[in-house]
Protein backbone atom coordinates (compact mmCIF):
# COMPACT_ATOMS: atom_id res chain seq x y z
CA UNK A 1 -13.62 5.46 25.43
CA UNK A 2 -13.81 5.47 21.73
CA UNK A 3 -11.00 5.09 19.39
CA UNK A 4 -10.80 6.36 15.37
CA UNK A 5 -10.54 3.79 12.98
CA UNK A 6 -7.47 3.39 10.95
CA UNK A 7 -9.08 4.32 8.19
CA UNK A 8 -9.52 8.07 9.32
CA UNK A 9 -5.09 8.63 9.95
CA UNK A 10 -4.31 7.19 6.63
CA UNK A 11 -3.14 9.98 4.21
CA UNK A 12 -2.27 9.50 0.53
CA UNK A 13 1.58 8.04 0.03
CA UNK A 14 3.97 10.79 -1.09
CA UNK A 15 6.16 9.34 -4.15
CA UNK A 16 9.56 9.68 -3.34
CA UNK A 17 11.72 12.62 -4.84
CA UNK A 18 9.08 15.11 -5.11
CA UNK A 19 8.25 17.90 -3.06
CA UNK A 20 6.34 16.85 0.53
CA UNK A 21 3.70 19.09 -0.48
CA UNK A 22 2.89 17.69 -3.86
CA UNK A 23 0.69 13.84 -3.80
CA UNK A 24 -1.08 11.88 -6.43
CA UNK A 25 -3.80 14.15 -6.08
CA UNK A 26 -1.39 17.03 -8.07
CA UNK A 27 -0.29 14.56 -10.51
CA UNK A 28 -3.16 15.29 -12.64
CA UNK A 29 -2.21 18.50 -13.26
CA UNK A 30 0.75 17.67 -15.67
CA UNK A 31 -1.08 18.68 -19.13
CA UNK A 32 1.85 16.21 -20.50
CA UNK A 33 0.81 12.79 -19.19
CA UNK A 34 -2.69 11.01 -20.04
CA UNK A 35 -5.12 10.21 -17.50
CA UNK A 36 -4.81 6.39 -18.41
CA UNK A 37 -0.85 6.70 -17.86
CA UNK A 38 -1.28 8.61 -14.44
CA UNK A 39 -4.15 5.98 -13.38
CA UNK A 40 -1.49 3.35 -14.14
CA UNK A 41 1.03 4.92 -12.19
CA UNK A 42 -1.34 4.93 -9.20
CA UNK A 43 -2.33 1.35 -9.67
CA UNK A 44 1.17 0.51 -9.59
CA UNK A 45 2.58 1.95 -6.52
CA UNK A 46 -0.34 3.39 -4.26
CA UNK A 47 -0.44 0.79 -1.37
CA UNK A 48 -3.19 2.35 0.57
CA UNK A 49 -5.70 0.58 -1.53
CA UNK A 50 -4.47 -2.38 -0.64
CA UNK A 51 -4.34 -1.72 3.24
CA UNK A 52 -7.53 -0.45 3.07
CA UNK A 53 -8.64 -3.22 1.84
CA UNK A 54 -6.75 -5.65 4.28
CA UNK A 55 -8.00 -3.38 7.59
CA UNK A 56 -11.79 -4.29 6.04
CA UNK A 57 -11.75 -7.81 5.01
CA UNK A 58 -9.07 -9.43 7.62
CA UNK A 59 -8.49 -7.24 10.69
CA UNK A 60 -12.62 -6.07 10.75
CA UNK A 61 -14.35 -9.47 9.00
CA UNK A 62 -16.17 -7.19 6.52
CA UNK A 63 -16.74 -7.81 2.96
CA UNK A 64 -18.36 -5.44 -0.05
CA UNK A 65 -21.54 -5.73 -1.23
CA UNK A 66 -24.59 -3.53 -3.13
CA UNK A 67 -27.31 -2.18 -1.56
CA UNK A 68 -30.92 -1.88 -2.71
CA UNK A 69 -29.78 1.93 -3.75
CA UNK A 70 -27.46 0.54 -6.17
CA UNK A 71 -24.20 1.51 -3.64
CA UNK A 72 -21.11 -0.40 -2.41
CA UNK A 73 -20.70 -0.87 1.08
CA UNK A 74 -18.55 -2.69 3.57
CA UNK A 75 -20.59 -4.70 5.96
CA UNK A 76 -19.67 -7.32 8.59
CA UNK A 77 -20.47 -10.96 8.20
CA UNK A 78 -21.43 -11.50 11.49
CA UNK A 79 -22.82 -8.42 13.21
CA UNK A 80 -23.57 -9.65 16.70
CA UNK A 81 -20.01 -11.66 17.01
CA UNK A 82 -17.52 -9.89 19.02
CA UNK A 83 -14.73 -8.00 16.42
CA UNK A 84 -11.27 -10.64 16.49
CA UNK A 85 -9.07 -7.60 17.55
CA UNK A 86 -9.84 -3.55 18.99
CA UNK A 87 -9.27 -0.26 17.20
CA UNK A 88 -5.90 0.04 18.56
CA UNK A 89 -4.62 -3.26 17.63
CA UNK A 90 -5.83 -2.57 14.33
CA UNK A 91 -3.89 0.64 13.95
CA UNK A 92 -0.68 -1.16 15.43
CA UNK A 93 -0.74 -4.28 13.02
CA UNK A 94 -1.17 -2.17 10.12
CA UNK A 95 1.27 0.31 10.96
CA UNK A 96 4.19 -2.57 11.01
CA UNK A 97 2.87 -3.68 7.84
CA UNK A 98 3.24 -0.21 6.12
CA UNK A 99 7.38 -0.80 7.43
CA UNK A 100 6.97 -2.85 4.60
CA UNK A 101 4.07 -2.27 2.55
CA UNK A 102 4.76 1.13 0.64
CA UNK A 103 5.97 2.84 -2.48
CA UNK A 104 10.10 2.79 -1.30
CA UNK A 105 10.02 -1.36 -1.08
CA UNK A 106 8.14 -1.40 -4.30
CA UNK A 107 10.92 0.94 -6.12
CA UNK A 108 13.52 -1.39 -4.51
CA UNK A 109 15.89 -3.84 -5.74
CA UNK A 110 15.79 -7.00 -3.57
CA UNK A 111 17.84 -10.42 -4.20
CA UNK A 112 15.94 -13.24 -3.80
CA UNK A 113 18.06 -14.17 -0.41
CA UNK A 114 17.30 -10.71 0.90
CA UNK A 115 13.26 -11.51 0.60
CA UNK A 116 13.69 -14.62 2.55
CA UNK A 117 15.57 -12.96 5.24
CA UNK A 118 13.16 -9.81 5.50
CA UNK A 119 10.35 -12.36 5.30
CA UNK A 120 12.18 -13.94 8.52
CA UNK A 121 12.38 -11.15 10.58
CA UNK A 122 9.09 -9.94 9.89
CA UNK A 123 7.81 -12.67 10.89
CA UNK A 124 9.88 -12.87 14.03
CA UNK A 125 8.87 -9.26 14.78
CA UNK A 126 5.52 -9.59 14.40
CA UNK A 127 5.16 -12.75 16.39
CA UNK A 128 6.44 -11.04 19.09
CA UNK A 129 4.93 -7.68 18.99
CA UNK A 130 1.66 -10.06 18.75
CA UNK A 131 3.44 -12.02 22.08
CA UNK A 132 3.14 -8.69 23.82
CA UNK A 133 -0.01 -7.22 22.84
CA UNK A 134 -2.08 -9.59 22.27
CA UNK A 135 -4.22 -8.96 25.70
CA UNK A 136 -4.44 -5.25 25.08
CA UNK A 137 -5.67 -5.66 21.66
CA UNK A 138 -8.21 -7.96 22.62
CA UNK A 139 -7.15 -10.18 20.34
CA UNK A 140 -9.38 -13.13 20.05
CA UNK A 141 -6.41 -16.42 19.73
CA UNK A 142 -8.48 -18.75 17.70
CA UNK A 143 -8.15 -15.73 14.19
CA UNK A 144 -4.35 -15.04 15.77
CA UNK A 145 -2.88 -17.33 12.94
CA UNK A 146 -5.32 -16.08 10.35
CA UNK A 147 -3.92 -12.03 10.49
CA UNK A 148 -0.88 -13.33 11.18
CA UNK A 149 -0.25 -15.56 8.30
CA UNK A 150 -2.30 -13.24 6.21
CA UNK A 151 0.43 -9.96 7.19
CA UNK A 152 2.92 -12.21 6.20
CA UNK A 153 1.54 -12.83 2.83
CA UNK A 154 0.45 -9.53 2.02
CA UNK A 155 4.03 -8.54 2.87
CA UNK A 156 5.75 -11.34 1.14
CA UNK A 157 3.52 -9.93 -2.22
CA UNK A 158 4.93 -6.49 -2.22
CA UNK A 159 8.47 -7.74 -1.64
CA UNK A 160 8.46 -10.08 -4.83
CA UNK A 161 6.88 -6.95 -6.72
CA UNK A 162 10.30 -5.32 -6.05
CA UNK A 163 12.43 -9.08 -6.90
CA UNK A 164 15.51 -7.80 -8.90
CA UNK A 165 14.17 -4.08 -9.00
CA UNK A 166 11.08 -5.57 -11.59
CA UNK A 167 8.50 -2.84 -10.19
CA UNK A 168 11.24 0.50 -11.12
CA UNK A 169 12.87 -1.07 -13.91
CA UNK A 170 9.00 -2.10 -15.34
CA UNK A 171 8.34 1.58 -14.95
CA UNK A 172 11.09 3.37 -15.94
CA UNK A 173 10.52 1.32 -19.08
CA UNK A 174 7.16 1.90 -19.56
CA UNK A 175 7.15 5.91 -19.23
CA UNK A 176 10.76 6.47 -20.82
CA UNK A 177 8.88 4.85 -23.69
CA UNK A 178 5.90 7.35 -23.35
CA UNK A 179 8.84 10.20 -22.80
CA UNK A 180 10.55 9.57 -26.30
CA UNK A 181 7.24 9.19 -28.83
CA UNK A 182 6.15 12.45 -27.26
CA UNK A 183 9.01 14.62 -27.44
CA UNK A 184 8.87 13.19 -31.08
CA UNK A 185 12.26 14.95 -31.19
CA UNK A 186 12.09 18.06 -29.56
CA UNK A 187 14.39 18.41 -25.94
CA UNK A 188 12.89 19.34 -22.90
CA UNK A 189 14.76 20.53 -19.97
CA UNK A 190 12.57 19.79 -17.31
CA UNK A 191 13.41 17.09 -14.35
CA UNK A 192 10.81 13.80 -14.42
CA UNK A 193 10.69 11.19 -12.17
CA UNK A 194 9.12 8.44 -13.79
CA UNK A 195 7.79 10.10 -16.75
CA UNK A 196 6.01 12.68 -14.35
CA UNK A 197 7.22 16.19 -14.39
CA UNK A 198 8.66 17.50 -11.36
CA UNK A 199 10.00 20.89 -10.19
CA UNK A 200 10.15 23.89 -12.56
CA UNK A 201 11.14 24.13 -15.88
């Protein structure tokens, strides 16, 4: 039996407060907002970049290099070694990371007290998830601590981007700013969330 990689069910994040159809794929057609200012937006709050990039280099060994084309590609570091974990332990470990790793925690407001006490039962939940899967993933033991610490960091990252609400209140600075010098005066009725026009006029 063969199993899809990760990679293949991941979909691009929906921000919150906009329509389920729309993604960041519709944000660029806002005639009203720069490229650069949408492409910081994205950088800001699109996690799947960063899971992406945590499936390749941690849960599959790979890293990214050039080819003699001139094109990036992920490759393994050791081809004949047998992969530390299967497809489906992959797509399990990086579905309870996205319980944490998405654009909702970012746009949160957490006390410093409430990190250290998601921190702890994350890493009580995972241990155990780990506890009880580990066979069926195939999980090799001697990298268990390696994705296990690593989930832990990557999680305890996004939660300090959202330490006393610094990721919304950053934002809401930064495109209320961008909101005022273009209106340069004149009042607009329509709804934004962010700076980024939402709904009809």
């Amino acid at each position: 039996m063969t199993y899809k990689k990760h990679s293949e069910f991941i979909k691009n994040p929906v921000p919150p407060q906009m329509d389920y159809e729309e993604d960041y794929s519709k944000v660029n057609d806002s005639p009203n907002y720069a490229e650069e200012e949408q492409d910081q937006l994205r950088f800001q709050l699109d996690v799947k970049p960063i899971l992406l990039d945590f499936e390749r280099r941690v849960l599959r060994g790979q890293y990214e290099t050039i080819d003699a084309a001139g094109e990036k590609k992920w490759v393994s570091f050791d081809k004949k070694a047998k992969p530390i974990i299967n497809e489906i332990g992959i797509r399990e470990i990086l579905g309870r990371l996205f319980g944490y790793c998405n654009i909702a925690t970012k746009l949160s407001y957490y006390k410093d007290d409430e990190i250290m006490r998601n921190l702890y039962y994350f890493d009580m939940s995972l241990s155990e998830l780990v506890a009880k899967r580990a066979d069926y993933w195939e999980l090799d033991m001697e990298a268990c601590k390696l994705i296990k610490d690593s989930c832990i960091e990557l999680v305890q990252s996004i939660l300090f981007s959202a330490r006393n609400g610094f990721t919304a209140i950053n934002l809401r600075t930064q495109y209320s700013r961008s909101d005022v010098s273009r209106t340069d005066g004149n009042q607009s009725t329509q709804k934004t969330f962010m700076g980024i026009p939402i709904g009809k006029n």
